[in-house]
N, C-alpha and C. Protein backbone atom coordinates (compact mmCIF):
# COMPACT_ATOMS: atom_id res chain seq x y z
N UNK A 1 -35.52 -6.08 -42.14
CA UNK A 1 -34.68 -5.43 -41.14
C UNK A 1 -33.44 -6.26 -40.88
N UNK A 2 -32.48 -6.13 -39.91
CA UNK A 2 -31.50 -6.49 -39.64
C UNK A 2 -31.65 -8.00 -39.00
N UNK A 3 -32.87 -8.57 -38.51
CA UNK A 3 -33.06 -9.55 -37.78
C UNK A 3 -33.08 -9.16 -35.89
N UNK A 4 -32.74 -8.32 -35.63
CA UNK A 4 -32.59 -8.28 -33.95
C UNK A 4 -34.11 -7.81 -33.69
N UNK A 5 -34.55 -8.74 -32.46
CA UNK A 5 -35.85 -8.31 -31.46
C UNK A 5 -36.01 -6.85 -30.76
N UNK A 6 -37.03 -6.67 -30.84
CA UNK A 6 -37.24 -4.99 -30.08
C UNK A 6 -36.26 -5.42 -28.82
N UNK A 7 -36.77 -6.41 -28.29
CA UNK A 7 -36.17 -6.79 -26.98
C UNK A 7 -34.63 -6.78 -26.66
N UNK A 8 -33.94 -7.16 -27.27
CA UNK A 8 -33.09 -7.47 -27.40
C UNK A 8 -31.99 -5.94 -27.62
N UNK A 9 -32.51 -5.01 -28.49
CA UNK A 9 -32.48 -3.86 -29.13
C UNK A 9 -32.65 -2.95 -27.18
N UNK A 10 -33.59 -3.41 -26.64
CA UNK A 10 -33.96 -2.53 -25.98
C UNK A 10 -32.96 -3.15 -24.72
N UNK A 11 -32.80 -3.91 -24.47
CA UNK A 11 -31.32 -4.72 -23.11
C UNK A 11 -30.18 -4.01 -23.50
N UNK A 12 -29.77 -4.18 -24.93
CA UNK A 12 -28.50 -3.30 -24.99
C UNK A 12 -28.80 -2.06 -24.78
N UNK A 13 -29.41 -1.35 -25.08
CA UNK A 13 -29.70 0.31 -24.35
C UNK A 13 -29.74 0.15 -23.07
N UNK A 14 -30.61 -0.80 -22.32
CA UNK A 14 -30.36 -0.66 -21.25
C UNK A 14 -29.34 -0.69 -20.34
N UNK A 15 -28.35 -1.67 -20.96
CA UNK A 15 -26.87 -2.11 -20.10
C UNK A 15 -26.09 -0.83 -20.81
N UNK A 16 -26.15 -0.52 -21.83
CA UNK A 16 -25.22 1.14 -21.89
C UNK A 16 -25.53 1.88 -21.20
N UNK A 17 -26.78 2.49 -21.09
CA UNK A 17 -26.90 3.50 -19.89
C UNK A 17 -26.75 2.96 -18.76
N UNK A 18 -26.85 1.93 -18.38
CA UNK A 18 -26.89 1.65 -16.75
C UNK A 18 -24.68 1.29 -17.03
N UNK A 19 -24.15 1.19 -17.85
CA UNK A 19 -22.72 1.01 -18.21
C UNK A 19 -22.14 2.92 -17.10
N UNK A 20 -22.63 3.56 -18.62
CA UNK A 20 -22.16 4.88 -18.45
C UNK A 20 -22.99 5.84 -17.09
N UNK A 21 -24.03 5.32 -16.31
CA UNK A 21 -23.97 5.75 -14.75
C UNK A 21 -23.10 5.44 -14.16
N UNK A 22 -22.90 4.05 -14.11
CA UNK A 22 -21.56 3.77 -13.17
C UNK A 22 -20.64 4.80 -13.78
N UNK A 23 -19.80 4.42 -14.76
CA UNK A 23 -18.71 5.74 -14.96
C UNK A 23 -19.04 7.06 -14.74
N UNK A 24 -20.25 7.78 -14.83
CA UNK A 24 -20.61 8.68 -14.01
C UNK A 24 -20.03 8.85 -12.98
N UNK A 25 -20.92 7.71 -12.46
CA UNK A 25 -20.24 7.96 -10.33
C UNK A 25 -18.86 8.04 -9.84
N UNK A 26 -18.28 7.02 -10.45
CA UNK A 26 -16.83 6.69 -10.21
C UNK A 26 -15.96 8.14 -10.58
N UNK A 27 -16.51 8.77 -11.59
CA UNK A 27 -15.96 9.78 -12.25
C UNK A 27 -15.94 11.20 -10.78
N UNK A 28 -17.39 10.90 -10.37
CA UNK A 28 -18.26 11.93 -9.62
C UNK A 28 -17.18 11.64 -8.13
N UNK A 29 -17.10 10.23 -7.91
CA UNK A 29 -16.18 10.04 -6.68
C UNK A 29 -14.57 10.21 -6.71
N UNK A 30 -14.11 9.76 -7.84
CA UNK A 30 -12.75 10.45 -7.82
C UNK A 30 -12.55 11.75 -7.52
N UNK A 31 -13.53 13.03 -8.49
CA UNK A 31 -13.30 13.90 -8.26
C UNK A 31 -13.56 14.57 -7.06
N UNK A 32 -14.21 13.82 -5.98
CA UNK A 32 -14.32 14.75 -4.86
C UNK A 32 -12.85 14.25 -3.95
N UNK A 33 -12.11 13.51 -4.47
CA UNK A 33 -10.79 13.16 -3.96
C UNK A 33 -9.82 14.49 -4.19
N UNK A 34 -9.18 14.72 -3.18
CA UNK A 34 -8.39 15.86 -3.25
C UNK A 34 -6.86 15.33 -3.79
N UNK A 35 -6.17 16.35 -4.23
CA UNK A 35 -5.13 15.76 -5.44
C UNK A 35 -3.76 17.50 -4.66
N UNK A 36 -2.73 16.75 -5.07
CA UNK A 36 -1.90 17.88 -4.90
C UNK A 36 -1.62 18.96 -5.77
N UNK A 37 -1.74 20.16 -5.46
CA UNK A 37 -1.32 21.02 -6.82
C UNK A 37 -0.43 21.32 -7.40
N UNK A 38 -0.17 20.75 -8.69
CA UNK A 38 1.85 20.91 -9.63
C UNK A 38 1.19 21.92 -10.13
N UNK A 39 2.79 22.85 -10.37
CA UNK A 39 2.49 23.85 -11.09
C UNK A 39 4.00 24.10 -11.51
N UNK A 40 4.44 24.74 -12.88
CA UNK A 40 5.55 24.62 -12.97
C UNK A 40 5.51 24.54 -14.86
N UNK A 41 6.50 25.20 -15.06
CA UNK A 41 6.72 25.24 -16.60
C UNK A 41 8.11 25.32 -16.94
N UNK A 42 9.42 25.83 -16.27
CA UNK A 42 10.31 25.95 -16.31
C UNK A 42 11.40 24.56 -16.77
N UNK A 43 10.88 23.45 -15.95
CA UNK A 43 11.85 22.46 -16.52
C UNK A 43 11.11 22.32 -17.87
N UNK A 44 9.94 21.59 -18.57
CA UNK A 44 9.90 21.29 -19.45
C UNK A 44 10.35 22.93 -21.07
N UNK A 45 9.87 24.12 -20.32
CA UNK A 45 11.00 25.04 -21.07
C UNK A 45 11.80 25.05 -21.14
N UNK A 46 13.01 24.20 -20.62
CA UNK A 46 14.11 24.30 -20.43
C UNK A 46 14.54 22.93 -21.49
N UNK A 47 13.74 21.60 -21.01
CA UNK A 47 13.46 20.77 -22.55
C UNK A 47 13.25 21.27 -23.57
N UNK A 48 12.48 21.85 -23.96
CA UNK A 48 12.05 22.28 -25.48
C UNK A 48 13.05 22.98 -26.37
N UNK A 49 13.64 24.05 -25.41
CA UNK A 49 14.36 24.53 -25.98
C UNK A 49 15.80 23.77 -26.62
N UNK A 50 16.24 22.37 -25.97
CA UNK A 50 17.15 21.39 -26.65
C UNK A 50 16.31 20.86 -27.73
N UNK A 51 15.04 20.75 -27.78
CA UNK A 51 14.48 19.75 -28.97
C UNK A 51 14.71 20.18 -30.32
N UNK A 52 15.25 19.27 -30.75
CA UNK A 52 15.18 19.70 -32.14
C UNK A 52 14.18 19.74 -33.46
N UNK A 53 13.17 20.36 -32.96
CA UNK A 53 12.16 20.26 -33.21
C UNK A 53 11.25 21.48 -32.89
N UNK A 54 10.02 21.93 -33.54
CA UNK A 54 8.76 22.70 -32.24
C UNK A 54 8.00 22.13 -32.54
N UNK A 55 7.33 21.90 -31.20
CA UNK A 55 6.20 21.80 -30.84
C UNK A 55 4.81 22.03 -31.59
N UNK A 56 4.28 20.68 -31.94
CA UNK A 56 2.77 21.66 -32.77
C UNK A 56 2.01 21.96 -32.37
N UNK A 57 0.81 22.92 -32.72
CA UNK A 57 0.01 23.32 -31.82
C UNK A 57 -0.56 22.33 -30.84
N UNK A 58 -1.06 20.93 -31.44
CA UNK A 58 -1.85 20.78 -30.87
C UNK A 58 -0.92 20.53 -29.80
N UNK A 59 0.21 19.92 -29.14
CA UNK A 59 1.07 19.60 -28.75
C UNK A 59 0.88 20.62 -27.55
N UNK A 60 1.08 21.95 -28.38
CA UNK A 60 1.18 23.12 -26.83
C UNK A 60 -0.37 23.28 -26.42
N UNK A 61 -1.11 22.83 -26.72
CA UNK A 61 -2.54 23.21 -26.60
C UNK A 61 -2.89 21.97 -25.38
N UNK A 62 -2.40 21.01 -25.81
CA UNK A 62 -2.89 19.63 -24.88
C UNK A 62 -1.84 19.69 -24.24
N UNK A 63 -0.75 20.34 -23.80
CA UNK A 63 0.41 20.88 -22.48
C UNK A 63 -0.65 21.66 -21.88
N UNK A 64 -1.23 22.84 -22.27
CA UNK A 64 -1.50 23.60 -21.92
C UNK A 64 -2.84 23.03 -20.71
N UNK A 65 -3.78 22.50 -21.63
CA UNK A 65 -4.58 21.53 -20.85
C UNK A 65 -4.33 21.20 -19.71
N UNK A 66 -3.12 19.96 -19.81
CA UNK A 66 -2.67 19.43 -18.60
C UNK A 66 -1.97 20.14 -17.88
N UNK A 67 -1.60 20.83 -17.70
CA UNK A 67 -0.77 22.11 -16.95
C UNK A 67 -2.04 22.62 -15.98
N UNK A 68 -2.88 23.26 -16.63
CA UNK A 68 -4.63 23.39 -16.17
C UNK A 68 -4.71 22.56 -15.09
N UNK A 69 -5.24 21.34 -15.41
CA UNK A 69 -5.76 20.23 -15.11
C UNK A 69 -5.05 19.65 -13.42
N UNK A 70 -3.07 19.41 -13.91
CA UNK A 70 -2.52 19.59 -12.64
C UNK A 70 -2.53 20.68 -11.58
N UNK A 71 -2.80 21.98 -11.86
CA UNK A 71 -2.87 22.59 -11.18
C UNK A 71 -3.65 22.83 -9.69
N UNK A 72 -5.03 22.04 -10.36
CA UNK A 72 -5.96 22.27 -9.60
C UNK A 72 -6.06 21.30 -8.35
N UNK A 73 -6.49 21.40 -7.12
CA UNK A 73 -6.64 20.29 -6.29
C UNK A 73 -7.38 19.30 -6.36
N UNK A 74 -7.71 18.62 -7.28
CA UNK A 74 -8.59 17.35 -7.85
C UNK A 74 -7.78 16.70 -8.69
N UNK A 75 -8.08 15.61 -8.87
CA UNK A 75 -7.36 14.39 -9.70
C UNK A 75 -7.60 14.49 -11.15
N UNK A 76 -6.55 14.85 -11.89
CA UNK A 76 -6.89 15.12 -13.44
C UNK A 76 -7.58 13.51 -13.94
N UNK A 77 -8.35 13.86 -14.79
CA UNK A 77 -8.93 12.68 -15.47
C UNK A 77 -9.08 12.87 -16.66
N UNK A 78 -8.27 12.10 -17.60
CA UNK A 78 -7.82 12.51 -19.00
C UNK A 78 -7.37 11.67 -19.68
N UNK A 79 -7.86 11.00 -21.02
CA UNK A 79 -7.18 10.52 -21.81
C UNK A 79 -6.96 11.15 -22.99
N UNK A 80 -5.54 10.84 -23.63
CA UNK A 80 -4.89 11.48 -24.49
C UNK A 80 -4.62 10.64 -25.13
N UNK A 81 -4.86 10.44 -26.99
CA UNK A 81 -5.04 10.01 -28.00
C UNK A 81 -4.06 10.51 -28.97
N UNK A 82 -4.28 9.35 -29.75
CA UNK A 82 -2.98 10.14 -30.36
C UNK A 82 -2.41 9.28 -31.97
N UNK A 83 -2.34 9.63 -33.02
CA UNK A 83 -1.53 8.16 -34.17
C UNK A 83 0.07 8.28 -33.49
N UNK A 84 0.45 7.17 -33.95
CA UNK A 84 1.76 6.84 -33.99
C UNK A 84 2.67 8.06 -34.36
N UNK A 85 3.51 8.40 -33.63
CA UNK A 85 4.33 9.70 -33.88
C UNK A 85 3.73 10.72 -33.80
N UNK A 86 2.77 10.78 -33.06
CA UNK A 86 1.87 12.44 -32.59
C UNK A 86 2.91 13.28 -31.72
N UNK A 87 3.56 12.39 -30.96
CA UNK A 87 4.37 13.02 -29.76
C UNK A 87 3.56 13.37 -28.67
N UNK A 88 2.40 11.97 -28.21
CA UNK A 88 2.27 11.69 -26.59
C UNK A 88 3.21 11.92 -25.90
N UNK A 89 4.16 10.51 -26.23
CA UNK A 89 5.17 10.85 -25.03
C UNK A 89 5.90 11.83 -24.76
N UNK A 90 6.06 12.74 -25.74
CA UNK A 90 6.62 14.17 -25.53
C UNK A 90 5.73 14.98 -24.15
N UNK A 91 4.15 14.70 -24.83
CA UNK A 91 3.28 15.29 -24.07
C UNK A 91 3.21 14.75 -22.57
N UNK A 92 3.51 13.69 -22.31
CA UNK A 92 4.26 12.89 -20.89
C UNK A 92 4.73 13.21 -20.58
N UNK A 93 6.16 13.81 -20.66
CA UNK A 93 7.39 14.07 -20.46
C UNK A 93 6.76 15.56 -19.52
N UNK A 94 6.51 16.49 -20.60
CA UNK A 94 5.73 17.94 -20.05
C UNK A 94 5.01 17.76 -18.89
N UNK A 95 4.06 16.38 -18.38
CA UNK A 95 3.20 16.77 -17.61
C UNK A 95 4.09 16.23 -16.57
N UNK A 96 5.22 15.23 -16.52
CA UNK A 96 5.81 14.80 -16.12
C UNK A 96 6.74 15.99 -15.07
N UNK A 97 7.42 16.60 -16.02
CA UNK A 97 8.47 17.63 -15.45
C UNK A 97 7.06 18.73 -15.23
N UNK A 98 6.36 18.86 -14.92
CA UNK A 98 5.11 19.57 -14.04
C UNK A 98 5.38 19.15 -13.07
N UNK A 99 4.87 17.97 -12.72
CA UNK A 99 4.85 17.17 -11.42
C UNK A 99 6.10 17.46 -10.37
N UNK A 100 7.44 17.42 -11.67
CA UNK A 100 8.55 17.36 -10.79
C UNK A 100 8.98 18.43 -10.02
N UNK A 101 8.78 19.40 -11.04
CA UNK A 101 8.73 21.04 -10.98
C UNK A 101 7.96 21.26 -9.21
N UNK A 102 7.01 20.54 -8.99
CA UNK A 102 5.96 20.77 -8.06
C UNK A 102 6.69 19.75 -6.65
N UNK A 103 7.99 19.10 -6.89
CA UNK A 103 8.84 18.44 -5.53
C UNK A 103 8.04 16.80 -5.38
N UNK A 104 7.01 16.70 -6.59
CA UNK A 104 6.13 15.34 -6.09
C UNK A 104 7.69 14.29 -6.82
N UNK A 105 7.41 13.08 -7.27
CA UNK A 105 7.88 11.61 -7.45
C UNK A 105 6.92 11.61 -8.90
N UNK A 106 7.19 10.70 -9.94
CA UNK A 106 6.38 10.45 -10.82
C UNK A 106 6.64 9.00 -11.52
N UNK A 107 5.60 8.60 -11.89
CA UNK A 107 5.93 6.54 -12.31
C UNK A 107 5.18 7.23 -13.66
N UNK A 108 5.69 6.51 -14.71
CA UNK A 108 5.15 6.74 -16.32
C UNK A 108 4.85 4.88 -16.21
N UNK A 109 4.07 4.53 -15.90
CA UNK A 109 3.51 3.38 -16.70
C UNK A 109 3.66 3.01 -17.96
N UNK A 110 3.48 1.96 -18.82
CA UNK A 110 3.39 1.07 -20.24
C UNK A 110 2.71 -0.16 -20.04
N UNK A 111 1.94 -0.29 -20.75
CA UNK A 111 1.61 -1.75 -21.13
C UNK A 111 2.03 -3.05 -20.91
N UNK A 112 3.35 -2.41 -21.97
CA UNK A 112 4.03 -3.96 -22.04
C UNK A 112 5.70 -3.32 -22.12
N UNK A 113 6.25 -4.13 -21.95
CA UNK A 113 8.36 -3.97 -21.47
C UNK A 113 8.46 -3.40 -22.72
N UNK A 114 8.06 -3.47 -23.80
CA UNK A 114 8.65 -2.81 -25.12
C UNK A 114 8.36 -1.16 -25.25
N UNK A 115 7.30 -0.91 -24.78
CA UNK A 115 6.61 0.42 -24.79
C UNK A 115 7.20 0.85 -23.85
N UNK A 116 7.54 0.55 -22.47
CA UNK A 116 8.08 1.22 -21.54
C UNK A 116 9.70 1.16 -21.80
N UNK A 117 10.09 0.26 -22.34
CA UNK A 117 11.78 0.41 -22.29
C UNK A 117 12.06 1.86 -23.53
N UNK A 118 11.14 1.62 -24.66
CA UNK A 118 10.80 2.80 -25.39
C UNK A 118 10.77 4.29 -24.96
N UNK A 119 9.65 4.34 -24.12
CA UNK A 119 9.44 5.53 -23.17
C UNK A 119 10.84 5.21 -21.98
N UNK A 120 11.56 4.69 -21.69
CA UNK A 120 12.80 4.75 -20.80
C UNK A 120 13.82 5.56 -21.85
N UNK A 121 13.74 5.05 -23.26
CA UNK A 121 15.11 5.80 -24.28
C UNK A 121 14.45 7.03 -24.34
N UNK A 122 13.08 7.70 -24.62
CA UNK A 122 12.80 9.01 -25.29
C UNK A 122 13.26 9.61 -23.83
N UNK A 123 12.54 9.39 -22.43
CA UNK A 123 12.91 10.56 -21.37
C UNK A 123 14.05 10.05 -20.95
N UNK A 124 15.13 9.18 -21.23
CA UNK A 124 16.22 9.25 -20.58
C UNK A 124 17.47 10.33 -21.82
N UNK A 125 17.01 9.99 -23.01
CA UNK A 125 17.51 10.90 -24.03
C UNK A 125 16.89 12.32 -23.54
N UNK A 126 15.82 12.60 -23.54
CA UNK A 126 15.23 13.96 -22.93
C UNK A 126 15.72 14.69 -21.57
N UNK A 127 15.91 13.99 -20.92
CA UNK A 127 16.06 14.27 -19.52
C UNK A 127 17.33 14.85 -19.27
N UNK A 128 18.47 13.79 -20.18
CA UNK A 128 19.93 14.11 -19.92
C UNK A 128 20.70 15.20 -19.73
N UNK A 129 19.51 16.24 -21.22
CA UNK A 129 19.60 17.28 -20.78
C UNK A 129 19.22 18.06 -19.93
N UNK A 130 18.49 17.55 -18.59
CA UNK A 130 18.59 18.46 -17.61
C UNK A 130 19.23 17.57 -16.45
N UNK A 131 20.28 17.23 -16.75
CA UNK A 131 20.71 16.10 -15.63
C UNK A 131 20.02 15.36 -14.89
N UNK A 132 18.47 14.96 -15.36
CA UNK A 132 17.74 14.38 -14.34
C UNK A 132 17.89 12.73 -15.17
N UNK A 133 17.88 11.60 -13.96
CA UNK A 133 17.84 10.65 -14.16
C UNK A 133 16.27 9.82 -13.83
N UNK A 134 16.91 8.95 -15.21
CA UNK A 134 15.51 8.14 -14.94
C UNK A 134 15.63 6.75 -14.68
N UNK A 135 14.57 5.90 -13.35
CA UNK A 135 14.74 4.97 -13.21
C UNK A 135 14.13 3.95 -13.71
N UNK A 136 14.12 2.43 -13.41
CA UNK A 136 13.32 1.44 -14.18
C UNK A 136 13.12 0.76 -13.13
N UNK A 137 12.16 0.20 -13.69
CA UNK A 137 11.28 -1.12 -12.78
C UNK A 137 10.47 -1.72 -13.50
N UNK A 138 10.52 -3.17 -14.07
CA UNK A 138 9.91 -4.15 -14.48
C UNK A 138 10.01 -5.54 -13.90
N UNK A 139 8.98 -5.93 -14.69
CA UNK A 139 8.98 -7.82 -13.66
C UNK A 139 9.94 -8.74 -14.53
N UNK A 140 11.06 -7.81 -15.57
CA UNK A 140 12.08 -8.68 -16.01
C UNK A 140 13.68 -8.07 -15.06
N UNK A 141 13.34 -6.94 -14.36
CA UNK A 141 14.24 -6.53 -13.50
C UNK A 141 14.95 -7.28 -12.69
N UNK A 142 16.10 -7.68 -12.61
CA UNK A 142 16.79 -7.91 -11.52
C UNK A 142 16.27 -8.40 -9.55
N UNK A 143 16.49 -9.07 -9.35
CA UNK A 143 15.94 -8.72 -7.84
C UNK A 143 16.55 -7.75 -7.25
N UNK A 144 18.49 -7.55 -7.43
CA UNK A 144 19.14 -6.36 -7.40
C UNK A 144 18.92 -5.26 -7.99
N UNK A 145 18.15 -5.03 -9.15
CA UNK A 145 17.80 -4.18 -9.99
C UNK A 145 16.20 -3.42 -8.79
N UNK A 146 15.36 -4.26 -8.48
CA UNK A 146 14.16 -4.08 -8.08
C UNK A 146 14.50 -3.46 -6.80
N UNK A 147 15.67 -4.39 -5.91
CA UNK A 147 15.78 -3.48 -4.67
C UNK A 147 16.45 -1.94 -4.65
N UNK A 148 17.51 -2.10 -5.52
CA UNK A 148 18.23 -1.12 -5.60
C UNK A 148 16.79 0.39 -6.41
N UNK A 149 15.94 0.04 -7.20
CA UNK A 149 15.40 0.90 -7.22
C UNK A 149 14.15 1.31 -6.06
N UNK A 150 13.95 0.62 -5.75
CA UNK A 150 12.82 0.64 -4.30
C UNK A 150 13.61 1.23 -3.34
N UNK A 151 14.69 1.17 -3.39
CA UNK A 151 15.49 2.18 -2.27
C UNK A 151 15.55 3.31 -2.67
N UNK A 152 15.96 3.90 -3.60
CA UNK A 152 16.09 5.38 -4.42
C UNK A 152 14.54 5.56 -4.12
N UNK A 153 13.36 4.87 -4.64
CA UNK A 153 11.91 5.71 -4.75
C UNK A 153 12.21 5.88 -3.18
N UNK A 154 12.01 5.11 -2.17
CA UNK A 154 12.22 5.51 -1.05
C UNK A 154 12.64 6.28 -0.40
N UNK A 155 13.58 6.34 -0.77
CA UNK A 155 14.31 7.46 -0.03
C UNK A 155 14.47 8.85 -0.96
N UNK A 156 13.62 9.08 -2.00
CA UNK A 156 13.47 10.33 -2.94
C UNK A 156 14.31 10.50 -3.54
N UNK A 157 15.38 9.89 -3.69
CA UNK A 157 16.70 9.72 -4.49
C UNK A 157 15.92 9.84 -6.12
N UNK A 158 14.96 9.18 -6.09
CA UNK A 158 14.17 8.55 -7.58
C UNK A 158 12.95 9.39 -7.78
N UNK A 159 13.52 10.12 -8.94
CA UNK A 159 12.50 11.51 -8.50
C UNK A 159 11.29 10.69 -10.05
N UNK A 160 11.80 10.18 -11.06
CA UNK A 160 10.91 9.38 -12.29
C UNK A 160 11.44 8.35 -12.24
N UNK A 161 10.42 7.37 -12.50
CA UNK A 161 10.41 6.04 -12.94
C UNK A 161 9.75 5.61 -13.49
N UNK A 162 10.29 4.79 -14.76
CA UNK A 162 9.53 4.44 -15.66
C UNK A 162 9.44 2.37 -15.43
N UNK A 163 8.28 2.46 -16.01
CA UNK A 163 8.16 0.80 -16.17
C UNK A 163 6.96 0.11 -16.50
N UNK A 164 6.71 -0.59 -16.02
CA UNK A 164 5.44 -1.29 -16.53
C UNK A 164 4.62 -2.22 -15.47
N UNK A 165 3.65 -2.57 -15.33
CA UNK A 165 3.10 -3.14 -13.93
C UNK A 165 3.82 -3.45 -12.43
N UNK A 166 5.02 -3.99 -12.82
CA UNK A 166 5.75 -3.75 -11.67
C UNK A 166 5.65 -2.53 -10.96
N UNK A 167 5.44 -1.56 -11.35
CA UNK A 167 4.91 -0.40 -10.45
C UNK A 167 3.92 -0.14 -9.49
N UNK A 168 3.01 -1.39 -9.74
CA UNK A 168 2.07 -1.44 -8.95
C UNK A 168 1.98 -2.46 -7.78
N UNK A 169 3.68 -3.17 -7.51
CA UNK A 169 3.62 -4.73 -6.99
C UNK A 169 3.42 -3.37 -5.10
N UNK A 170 3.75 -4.40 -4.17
CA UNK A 170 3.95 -3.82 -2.52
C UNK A 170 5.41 -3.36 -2.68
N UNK A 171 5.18 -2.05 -1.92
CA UNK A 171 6.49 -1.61 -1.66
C UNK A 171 7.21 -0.53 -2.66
N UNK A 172 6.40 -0.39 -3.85
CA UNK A 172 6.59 0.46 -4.51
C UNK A 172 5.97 1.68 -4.24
């Protein structure tokens, strides 16, 4: 055989299932959290139609999803997968101008400053065409850069912002 003890065999089963209850619950408690309802298709139709490009199915199929998903008064819970050049962030953008469509504020998170300054060129190239601006916030930002955008989110001036953990500091 492989060398591993029944025992041993039988702890890891045990810590996976006792793993995936917890995510159960957590799953079970988010969703009884109430969530606002976006609804809205018009701005990102109004994108598409500049793209130079269409949309592939799966593309309108996993819009379609999240469109669903925001609608409802519960907290969407969703990850979206994808190879390199699937056109996620396209699919961002869509759930994005949902949100906006719906009068909420929206932060696009990244990882790391390269991925988000990335996602800053695709929706600030995207966006232009609907005159909407997009803001930034990172922990290589400016202190003038950081206040000046904490005032716009504030005061709703800053309807997207993109960035990367800095989104999560006080005051944001």
């Amino acid at each position: 055989k492989d060398g591993r003890h029944p025992a041993m065999e039988r702890l890891t089963l045990e810590e996976m299932v006792a793993h995936q209850l917890a995510l159960a619950g957590r799953r079970d408690r988010e969703r009884a959290r109430a969530a606002p309802v976006c609804r809205g298709d018009r701005l990102f139709g109004k994108l598409a139609a500049t793209l130079p490009f269409a949309l592939t199915a799966a593309q309108q199929r996993v819009i379609t999803e999240i469109r669903h998903d925001l609608a409802q008064p519960l907290p969407m819970l969703r990850l979206l997968q994808g190879d390199v050049g699937a056109g996620k962030t396209l699919v961002a953008a869509a759930a994005a101008l949902t949100v906006l469509e719906a009068g909420r504020q929206v932060a696009v998170m990244a990882p790391t400053e390269l991925l988000a300054r990335q996602h800053l060129a695709s929706f600030g190239q995207w966006l232009a065409a609907l005159d909407m601006p997009v803001d930034w916030l990172a922990g290589s930002s400016t202190a003038k850069q950081k206040r000046a955008t904490l005032e716009r989110l504030a005061s709703g001036a800053a309807r997207l912002v993109i960035g990367t953990h800095a989104l999560f500091q006080d005051g944001v």
